[in-house]
C-alpha atoms as a PDB file:
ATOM      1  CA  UNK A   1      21.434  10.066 -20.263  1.00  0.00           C
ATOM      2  CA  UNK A   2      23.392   8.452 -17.531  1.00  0.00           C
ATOM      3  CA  UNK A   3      21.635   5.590 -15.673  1.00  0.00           C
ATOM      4  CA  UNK A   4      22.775   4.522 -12.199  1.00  0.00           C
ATOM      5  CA  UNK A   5      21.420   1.246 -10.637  1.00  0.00           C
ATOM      6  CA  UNK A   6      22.479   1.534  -7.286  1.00  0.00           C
ATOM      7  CA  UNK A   7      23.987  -0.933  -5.179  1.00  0.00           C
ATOM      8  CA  UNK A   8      21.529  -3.423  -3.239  1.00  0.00           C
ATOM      9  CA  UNK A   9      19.735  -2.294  -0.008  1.00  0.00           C
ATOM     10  CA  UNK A  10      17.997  -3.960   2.805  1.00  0.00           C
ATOM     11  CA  UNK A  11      14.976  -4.397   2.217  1.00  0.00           C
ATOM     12  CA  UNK A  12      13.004  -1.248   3.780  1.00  0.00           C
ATOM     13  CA  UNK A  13      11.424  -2.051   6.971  1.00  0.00           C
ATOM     14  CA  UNK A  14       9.168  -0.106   6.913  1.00  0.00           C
ATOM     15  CA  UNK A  15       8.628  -0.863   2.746  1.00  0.00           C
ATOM     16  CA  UNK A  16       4.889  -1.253   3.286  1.00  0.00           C
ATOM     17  CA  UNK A  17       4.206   2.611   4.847  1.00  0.00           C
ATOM     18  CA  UNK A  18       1.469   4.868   3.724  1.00  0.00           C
ATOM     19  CA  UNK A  19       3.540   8.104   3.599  1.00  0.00           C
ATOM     20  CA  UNK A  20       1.243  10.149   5.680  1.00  0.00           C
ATOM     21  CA  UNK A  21       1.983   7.856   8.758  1.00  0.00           C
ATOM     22  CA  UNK A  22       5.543  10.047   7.992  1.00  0.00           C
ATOM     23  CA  UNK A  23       4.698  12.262  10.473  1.00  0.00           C
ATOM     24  CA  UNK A  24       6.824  10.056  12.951  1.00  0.00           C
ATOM     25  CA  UNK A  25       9.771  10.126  11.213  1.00  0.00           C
ATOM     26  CA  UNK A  26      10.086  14.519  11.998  1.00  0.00           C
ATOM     27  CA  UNK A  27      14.293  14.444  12.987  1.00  0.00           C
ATOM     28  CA  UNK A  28      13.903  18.214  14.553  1.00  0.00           C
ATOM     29  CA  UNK A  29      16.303  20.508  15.008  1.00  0.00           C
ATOM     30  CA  UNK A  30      18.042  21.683  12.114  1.00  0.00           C
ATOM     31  CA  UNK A  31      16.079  24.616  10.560  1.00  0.00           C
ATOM     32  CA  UNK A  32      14.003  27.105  11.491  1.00  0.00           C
ATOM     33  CA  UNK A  33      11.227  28.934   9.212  1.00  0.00           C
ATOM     34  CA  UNK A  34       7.956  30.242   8.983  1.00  0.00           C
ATOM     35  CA  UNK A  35       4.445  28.146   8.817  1.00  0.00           C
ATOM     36  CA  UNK A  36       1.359  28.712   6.873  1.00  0.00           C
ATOM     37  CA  UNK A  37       2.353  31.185   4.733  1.00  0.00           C
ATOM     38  CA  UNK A  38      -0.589  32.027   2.201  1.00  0.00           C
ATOM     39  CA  UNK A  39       0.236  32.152  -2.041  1.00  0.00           C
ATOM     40  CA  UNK A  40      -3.559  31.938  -2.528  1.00  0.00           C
ATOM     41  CA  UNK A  41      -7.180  32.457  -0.799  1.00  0.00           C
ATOM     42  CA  UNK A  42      -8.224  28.788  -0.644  1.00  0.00           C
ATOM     43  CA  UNK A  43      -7.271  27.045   2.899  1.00  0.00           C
ATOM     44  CA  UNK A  44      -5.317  24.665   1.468  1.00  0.00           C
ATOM     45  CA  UNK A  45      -3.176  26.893  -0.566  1.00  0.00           C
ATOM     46  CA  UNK A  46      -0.375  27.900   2.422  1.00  0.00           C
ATOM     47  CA  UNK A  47       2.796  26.518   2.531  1.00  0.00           C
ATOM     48  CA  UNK A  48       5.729  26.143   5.516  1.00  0.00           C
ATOM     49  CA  UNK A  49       9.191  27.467   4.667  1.00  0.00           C
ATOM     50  CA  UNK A  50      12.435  25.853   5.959  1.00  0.00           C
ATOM     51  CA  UNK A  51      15.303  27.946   6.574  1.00  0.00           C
ATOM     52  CA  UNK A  52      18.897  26.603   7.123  1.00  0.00           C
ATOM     53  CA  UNK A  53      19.997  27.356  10.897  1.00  0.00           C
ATOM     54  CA  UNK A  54      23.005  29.392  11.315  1.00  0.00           C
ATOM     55  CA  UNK A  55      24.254  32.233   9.658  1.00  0.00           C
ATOM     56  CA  UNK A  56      23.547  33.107   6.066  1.00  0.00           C
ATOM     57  CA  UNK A  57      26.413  34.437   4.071  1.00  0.00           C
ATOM     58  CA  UNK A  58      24.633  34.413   1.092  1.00  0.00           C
ATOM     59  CA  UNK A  59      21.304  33.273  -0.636  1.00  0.00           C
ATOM     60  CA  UNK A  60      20.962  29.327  -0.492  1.00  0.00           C
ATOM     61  CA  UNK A  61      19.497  27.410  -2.919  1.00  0.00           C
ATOM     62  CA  UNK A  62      15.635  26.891  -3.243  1.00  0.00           C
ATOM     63  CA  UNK A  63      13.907  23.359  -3.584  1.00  0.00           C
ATOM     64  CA  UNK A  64       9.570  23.416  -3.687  1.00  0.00           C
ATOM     65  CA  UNK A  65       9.015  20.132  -2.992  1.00  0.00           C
ATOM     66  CA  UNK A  66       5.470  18.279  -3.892  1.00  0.00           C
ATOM     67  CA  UNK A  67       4.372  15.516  -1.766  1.00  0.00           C
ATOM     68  CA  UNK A  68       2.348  12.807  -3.429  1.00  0.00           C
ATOM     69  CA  UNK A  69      -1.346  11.235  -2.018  1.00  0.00           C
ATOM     70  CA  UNK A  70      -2.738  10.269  -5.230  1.00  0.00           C
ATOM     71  CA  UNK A  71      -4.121  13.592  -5.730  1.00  0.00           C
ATOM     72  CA  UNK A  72      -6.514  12.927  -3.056  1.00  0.00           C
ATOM     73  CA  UNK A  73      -4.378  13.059   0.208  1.00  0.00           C
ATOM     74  CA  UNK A  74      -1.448  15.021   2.068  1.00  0.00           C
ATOM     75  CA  UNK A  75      -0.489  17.759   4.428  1.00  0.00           C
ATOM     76  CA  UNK A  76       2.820  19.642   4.533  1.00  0.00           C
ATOM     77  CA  UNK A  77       3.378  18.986   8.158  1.00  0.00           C
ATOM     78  CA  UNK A  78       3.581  15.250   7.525  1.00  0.00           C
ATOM     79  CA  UNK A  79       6.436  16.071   5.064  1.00  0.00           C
ATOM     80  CA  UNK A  80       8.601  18.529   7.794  1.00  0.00           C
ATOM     81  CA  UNK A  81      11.122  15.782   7.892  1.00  0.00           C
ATOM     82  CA  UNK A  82      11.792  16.425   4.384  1.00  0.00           C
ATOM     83  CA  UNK A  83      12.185  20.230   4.921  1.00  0.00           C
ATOM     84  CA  UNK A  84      14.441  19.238   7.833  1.00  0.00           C
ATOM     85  CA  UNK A  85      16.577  17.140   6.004  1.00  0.00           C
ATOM     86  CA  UNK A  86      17.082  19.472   2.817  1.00  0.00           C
ATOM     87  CA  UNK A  87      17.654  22.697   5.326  1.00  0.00           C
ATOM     88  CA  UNK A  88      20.397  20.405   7.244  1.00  0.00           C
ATOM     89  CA  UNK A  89      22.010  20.205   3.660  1.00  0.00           C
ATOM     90  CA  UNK A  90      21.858  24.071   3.712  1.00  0.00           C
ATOM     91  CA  UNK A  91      19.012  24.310   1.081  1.00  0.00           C
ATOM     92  CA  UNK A  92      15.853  26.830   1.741  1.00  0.00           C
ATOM     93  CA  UNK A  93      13.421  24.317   1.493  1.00  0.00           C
ATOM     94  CA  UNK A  94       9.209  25.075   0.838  1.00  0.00           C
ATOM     95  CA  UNK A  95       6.691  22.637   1.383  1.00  0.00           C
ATOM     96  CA  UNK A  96       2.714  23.360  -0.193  1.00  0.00           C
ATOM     97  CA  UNK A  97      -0.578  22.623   0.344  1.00  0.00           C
ATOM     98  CA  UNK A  98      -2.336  22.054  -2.676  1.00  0.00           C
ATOM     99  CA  UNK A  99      -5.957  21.389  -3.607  1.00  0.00           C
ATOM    100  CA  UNK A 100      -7.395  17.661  -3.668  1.00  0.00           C
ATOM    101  CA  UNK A 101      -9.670  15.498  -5.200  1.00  0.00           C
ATOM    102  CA  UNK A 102     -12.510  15.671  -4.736  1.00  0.00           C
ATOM    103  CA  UNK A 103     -12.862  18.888  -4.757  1.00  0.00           C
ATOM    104  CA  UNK A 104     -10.865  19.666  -7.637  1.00  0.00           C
ATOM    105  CA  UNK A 105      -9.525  17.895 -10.952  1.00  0.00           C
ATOM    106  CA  UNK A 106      -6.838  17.660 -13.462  1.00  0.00           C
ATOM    107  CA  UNK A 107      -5.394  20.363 -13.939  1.00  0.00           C
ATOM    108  CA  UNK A 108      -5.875  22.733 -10.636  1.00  0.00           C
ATOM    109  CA  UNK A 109      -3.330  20.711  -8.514  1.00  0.00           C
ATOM    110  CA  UNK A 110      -0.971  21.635 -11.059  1.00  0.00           C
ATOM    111  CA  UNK A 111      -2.059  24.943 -11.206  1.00  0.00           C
ATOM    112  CA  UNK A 112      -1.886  25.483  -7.384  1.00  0.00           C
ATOM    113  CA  UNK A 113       1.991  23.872  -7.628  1.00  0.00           C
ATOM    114  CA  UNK A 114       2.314  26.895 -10.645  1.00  0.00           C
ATOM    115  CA  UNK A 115       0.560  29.939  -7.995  1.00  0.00           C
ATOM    116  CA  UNK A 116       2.725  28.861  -5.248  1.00  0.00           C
ATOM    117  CA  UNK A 117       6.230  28.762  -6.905  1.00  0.00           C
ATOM    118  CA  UNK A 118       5.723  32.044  -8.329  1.00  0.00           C
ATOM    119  CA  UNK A 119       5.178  33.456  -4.756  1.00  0.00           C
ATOM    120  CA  UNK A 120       8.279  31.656  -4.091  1.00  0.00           C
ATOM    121  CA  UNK A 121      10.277  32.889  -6.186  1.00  0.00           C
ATOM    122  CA  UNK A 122       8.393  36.635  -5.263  1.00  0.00           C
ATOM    123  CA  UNK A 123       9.037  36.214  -1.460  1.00  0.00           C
ATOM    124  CA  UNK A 124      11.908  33.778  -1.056  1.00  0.00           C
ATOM    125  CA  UNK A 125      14.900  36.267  -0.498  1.00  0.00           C
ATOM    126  CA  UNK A 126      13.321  37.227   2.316  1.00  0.00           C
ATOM    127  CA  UNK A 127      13.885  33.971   3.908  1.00  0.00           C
ATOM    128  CA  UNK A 128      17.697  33.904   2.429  1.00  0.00           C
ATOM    129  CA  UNK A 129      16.941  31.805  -0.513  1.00  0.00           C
ATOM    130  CA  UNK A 130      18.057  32.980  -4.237  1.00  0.00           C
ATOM    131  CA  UNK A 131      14.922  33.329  -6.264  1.00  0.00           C
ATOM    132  CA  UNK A 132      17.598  32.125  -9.376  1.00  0.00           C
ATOM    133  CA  UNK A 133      18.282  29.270  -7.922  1.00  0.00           C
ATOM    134  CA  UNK A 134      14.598  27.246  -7.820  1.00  0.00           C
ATOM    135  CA  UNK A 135      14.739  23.313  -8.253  1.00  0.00           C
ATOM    136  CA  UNK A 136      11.530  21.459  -8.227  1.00  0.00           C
ATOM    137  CA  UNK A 137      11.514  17.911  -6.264  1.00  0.00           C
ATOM    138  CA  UNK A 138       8.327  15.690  -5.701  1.00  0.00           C
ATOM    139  CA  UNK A 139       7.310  12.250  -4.625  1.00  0.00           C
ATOM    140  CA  UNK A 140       4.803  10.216  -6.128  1.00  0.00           C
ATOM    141  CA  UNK A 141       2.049  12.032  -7.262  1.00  0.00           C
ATOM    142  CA  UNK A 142       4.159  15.183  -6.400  1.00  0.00           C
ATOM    143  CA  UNK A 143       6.648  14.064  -8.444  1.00  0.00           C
ATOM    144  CA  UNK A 144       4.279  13.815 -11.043  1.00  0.00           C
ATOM    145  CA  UNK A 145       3.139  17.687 -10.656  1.00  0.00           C
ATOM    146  CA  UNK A 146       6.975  19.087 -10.331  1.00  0.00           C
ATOM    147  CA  UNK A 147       7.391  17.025 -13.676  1.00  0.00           C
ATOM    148  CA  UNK A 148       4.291  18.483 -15.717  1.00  0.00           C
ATOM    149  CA  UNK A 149       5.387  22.259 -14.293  1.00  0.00           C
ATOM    150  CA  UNK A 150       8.864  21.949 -15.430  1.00  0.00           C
ATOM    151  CA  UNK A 151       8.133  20.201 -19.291  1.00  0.00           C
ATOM    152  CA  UNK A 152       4.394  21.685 -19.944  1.00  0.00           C
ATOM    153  CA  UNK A 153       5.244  25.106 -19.934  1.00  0.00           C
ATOM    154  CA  UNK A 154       1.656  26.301 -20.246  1.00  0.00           C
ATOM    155  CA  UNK A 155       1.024  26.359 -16.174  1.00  0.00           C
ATOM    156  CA  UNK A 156       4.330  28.750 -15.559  1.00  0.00           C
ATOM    157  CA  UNK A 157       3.793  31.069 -17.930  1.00  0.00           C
ATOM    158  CA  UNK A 158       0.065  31.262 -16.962  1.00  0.00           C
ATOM    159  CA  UNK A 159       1.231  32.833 -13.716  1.00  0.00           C
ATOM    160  CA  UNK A 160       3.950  34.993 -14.957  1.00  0.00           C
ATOM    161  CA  UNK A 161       7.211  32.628 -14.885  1.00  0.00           C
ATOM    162  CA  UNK A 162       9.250  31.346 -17.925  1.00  0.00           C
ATOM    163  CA  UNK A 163      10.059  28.029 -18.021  1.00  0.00           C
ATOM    164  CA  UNK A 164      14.071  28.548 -17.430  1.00  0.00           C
ATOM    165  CA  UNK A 165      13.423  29.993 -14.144  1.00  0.00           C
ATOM    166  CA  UNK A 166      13.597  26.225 -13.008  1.00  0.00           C
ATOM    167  CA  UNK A 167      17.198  25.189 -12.294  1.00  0.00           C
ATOM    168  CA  UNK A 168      17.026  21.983 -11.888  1.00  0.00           C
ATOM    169  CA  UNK A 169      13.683  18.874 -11.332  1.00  0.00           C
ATOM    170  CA  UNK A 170      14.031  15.907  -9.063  1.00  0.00           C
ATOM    171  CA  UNK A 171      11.241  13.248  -9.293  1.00  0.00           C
ATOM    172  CA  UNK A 172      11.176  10.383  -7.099  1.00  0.00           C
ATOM    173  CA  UNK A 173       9.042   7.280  -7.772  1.00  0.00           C
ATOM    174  CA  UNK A 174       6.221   9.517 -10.197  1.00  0.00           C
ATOM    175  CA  UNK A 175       3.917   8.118 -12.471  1.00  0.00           C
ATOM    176  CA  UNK A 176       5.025  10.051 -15.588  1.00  0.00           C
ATOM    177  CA  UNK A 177       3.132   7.207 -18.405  1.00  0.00           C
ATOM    178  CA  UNK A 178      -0.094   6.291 -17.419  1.00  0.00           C
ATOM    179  CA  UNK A 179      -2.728   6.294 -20.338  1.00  0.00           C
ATOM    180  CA  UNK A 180      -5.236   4.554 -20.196  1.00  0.00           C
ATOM    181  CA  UNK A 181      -6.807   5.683 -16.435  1.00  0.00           C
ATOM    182  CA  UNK A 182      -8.421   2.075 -15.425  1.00  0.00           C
ATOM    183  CA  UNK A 183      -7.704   2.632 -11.387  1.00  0.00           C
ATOM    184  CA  UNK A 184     -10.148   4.644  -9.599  1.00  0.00           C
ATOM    185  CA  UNK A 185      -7.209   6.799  -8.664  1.00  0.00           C
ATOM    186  CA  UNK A 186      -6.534   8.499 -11.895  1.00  0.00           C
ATOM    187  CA  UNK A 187     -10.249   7.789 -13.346  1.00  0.00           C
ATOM    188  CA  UNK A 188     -10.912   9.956 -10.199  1.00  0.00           C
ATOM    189  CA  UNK A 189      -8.285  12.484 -11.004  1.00  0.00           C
ATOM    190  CA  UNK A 190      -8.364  12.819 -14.652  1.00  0.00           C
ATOM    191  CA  UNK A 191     -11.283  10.884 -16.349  1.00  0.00           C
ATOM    192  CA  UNK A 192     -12.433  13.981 -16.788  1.00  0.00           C
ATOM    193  CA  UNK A 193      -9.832  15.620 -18.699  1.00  0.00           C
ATOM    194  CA  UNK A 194     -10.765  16.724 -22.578  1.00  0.00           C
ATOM    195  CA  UNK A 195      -7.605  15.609 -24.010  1.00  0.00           C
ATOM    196  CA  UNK A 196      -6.012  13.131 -22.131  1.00  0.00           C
ATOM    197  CA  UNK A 197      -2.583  12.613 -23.922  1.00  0.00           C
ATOM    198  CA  UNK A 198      -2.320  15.848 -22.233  1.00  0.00           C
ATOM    199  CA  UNK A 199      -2.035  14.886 -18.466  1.00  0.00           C
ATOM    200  CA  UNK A 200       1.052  12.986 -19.383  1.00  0.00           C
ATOM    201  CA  UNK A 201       4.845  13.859 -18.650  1.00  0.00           C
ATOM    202  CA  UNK A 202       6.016  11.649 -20.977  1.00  0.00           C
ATOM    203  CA  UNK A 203       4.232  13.715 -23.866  1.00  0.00           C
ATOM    204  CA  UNK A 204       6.090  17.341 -23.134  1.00  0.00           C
ATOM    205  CA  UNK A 205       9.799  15.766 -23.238  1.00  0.00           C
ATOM    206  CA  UNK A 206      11.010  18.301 -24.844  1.00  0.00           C
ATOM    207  CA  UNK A 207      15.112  19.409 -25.495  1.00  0.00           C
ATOM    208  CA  UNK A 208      15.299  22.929 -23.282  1.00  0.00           C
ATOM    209  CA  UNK A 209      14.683  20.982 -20.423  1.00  0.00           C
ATOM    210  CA  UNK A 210      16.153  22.394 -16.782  1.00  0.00           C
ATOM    211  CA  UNK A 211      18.367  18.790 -15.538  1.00  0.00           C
ATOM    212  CA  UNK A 212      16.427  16.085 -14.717  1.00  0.00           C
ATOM    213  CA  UNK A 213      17.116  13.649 -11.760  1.00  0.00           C
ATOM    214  CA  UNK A 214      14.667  10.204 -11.962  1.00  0.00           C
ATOM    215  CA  UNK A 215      14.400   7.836  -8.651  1.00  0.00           C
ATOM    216  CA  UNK A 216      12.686   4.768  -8.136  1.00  0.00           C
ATOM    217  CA  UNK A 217      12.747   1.831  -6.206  1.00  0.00           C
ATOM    218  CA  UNK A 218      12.994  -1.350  -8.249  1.00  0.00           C
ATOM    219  CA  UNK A 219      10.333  -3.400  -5.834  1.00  0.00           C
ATOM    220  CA  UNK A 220       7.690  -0.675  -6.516  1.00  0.00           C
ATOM    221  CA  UNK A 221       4.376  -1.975  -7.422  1.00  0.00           C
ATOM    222  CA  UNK A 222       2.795   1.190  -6.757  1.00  0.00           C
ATOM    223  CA  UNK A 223       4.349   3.402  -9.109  1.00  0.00           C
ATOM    224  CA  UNK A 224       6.130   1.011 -11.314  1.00  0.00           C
ATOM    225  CA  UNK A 225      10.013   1.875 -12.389  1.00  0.00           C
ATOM    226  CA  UNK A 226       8.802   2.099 -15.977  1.00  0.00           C
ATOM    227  CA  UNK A 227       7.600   5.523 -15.444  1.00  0.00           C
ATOM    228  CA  UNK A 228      10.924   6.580 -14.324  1.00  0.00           C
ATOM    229  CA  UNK A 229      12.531   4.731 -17.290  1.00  0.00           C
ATOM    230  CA  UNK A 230      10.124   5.477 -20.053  1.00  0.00           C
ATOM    231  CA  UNK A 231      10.462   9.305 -19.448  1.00  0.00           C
ATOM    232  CA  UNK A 232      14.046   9.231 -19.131  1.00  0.00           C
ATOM    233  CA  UNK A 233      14.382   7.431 -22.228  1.00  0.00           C
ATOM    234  CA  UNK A 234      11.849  10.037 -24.025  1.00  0.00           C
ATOM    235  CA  UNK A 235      13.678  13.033 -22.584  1.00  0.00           C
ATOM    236  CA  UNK A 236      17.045  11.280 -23.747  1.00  0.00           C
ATOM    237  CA  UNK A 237      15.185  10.870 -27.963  1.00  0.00           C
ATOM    238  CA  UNK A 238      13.986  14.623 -27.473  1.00  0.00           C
ATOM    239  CA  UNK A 239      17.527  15.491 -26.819  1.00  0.00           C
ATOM    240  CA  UNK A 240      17.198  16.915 -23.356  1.00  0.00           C
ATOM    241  CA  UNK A 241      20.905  17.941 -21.832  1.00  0.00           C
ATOM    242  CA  UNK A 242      20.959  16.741 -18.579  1.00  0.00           C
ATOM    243  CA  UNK A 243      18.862  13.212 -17.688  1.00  0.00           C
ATOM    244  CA  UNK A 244      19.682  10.931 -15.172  1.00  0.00           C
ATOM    245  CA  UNK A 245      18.088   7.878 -13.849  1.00  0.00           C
ATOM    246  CA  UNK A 246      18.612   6.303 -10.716  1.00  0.00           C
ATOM    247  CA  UNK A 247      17.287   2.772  -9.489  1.00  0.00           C
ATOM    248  CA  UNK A 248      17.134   1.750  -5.825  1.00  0.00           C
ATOM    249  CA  UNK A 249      17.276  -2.149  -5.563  1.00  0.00           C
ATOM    250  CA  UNK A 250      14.896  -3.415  -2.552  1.00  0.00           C
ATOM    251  CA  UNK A 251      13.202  -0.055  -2.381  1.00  0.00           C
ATOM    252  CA  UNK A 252       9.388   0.236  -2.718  1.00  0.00           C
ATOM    253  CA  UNK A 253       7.571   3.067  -3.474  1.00  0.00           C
ATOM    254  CA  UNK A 254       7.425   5.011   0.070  1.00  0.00           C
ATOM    255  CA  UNK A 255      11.077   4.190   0.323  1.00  0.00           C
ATOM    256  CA  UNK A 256      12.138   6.612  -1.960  1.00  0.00           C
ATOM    257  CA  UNK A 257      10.840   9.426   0.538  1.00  0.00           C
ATOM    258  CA  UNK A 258      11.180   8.067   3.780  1.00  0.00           C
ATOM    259  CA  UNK A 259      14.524   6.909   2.987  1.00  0.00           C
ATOM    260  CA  UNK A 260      15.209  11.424   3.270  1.00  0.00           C
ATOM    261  CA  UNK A 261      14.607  10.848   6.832  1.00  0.00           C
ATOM    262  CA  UNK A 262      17.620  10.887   9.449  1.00  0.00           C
ATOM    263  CA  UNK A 263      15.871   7.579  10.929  1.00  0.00           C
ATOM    264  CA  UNK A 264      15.827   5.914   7.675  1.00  0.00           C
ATOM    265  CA  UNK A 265      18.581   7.398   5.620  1.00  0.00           C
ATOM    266  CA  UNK A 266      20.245   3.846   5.949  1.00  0.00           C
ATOM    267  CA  UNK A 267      17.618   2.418   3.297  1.00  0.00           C
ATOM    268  CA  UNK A 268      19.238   3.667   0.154  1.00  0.00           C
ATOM    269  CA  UNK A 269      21.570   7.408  -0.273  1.00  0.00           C
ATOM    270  CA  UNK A 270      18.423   8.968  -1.708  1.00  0.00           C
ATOM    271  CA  UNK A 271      19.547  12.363   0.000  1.00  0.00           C
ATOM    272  CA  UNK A 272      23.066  12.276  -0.924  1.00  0.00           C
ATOM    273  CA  UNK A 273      21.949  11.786  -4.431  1.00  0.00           C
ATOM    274  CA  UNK A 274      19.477  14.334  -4.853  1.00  0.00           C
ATOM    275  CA  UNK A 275      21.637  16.708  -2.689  1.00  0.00           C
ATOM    276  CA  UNK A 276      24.493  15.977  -5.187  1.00  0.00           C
ATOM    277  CA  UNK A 277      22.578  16.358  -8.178  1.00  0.00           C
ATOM    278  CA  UNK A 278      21.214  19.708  -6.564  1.00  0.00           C
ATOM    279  CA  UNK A 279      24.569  21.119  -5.500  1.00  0.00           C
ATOM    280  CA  UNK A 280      26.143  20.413  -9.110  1.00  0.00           C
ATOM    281  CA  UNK A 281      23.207  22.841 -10.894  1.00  0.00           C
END
């Protein structure tokens, strides 16, 4: 396992920002890419795909990324700057939709994450992305759904994948190790579940693992860094191949995120890092 603090920051100024007010921090300008593209019947499962600009030689590289909300919040457009930055780095880059809480529970947003990156993988060459070249990436509680797809194997192979079709898994700030739910948040989101050891990352680390790229921000309160260093350090006992874990000093938990964005890419090299850790996989 190789563990990275990183060298100190300044503190985020914007380190107190609900990520859905995001939608200011769209750059513009560097892909192109089709919107609302359906991988189920429900409204909220559609999903915008971001295309390098340019020529394409040959097929990029693929990253789904999950945005987080607590399960209860979130809409792709808000996240564009994320697509925009990934495309810039010459990645095809798909953002979903997913179903929310209320309205569903443990385990359909997972499920929805499964549905759509089978599609993906289906469709994707027609945008010039390699369907053999899919890495997972996910903030927050998105991180926390790109993590239970890639060690659970139970929701890919439900929909036809095998777990190995998933190159490589980026999570940045997820909650991974989280038992017992006593916030309304997860009470909301799984008190319902029949087994809940079940609902946790940290109880799939397994050895076949894809590589494994952990982010936090060491002034998170939100999502606290032991998540982040708990699973690494499970993955690492199971004998996974490839973990890394990467702390952000001064960054809170939206920092790890906005910190993607060409305004705020001065917070902390979140992109180059997860752009390096992509392009070596």
């Amino acid at each position: 396992m190789t563990i990275q603090i990183a060298r100190r920051t300044i503190l985020p100024l914007l380190a107190g920002l609900a990520l859905p007010a995001c939608e200011a921090l769209r750059p513009g300008g560097f892909s192109e890419g089709t919107r609302d593209v359906a991988y189920g019947p429900h409204p909220r499962q559609r999903m915008d795909i971001y295309v390098p600009k340019g020529v394409q030689d040959a097929p990029k590289p693929v990253v789904f990324f999950i945005y987080g909300g607590s399960w209860a919040n979130g809409a792709k457009e808000t996240y564009s700057f994320v697509g925009d930055a990934l495309s810039a780095r010459g990645f095809v880059t798909v953002i979903a939709d997913y179903r929310l809480v209320p309205e569903v529970r443990f385990p359909v947003f997972i499920e929805d994450g499964a549905l759509a990156l089978r599609v993906v993988r289906d469709i994707i060459a027609r945008f010039g992305g390699s369907p053999r070249a899919l890495h997972l990436m996910g903030h927050s509680a998105g991180a926390y759904n790109a993590m239970m797809l890639t060690l659970d194997k139970r929701y890919l192979t439900a929909v036809g994948m095998r777990s190995g079709e998933i190159r490589s898994t980026v999570g940045l700030s997820g909650p991974y190790d989280f038992l017992p739910f006593d916030i309304d948040v997860t009470k909301d989101a799984f008190g319902s579940a029949p087994v809940p050891a079940q609902t946790q990352p940290i109880n799939f680390a397994r050895r076949d693992t894809p590589p494994i790229f952990l982010a936090t921000g060491s002034e998170d309160t939100t999502v606290l860094p032991r998540n982040s260093e708990r699973l690494a350090l499970a993955l690492e006992k199971a004998g996974a191949r490839s973990v890394s874990l990467k702390i952000y000093p001064g960054l809170g938990h939206a920092g790890t995120a906005t910190a993607l964005s060409r305004l705020l890419q001065w917070q902390a090299p979140v992109l180059d890092d997860v752009v390096t850790f992509l392009t070596a996989r």
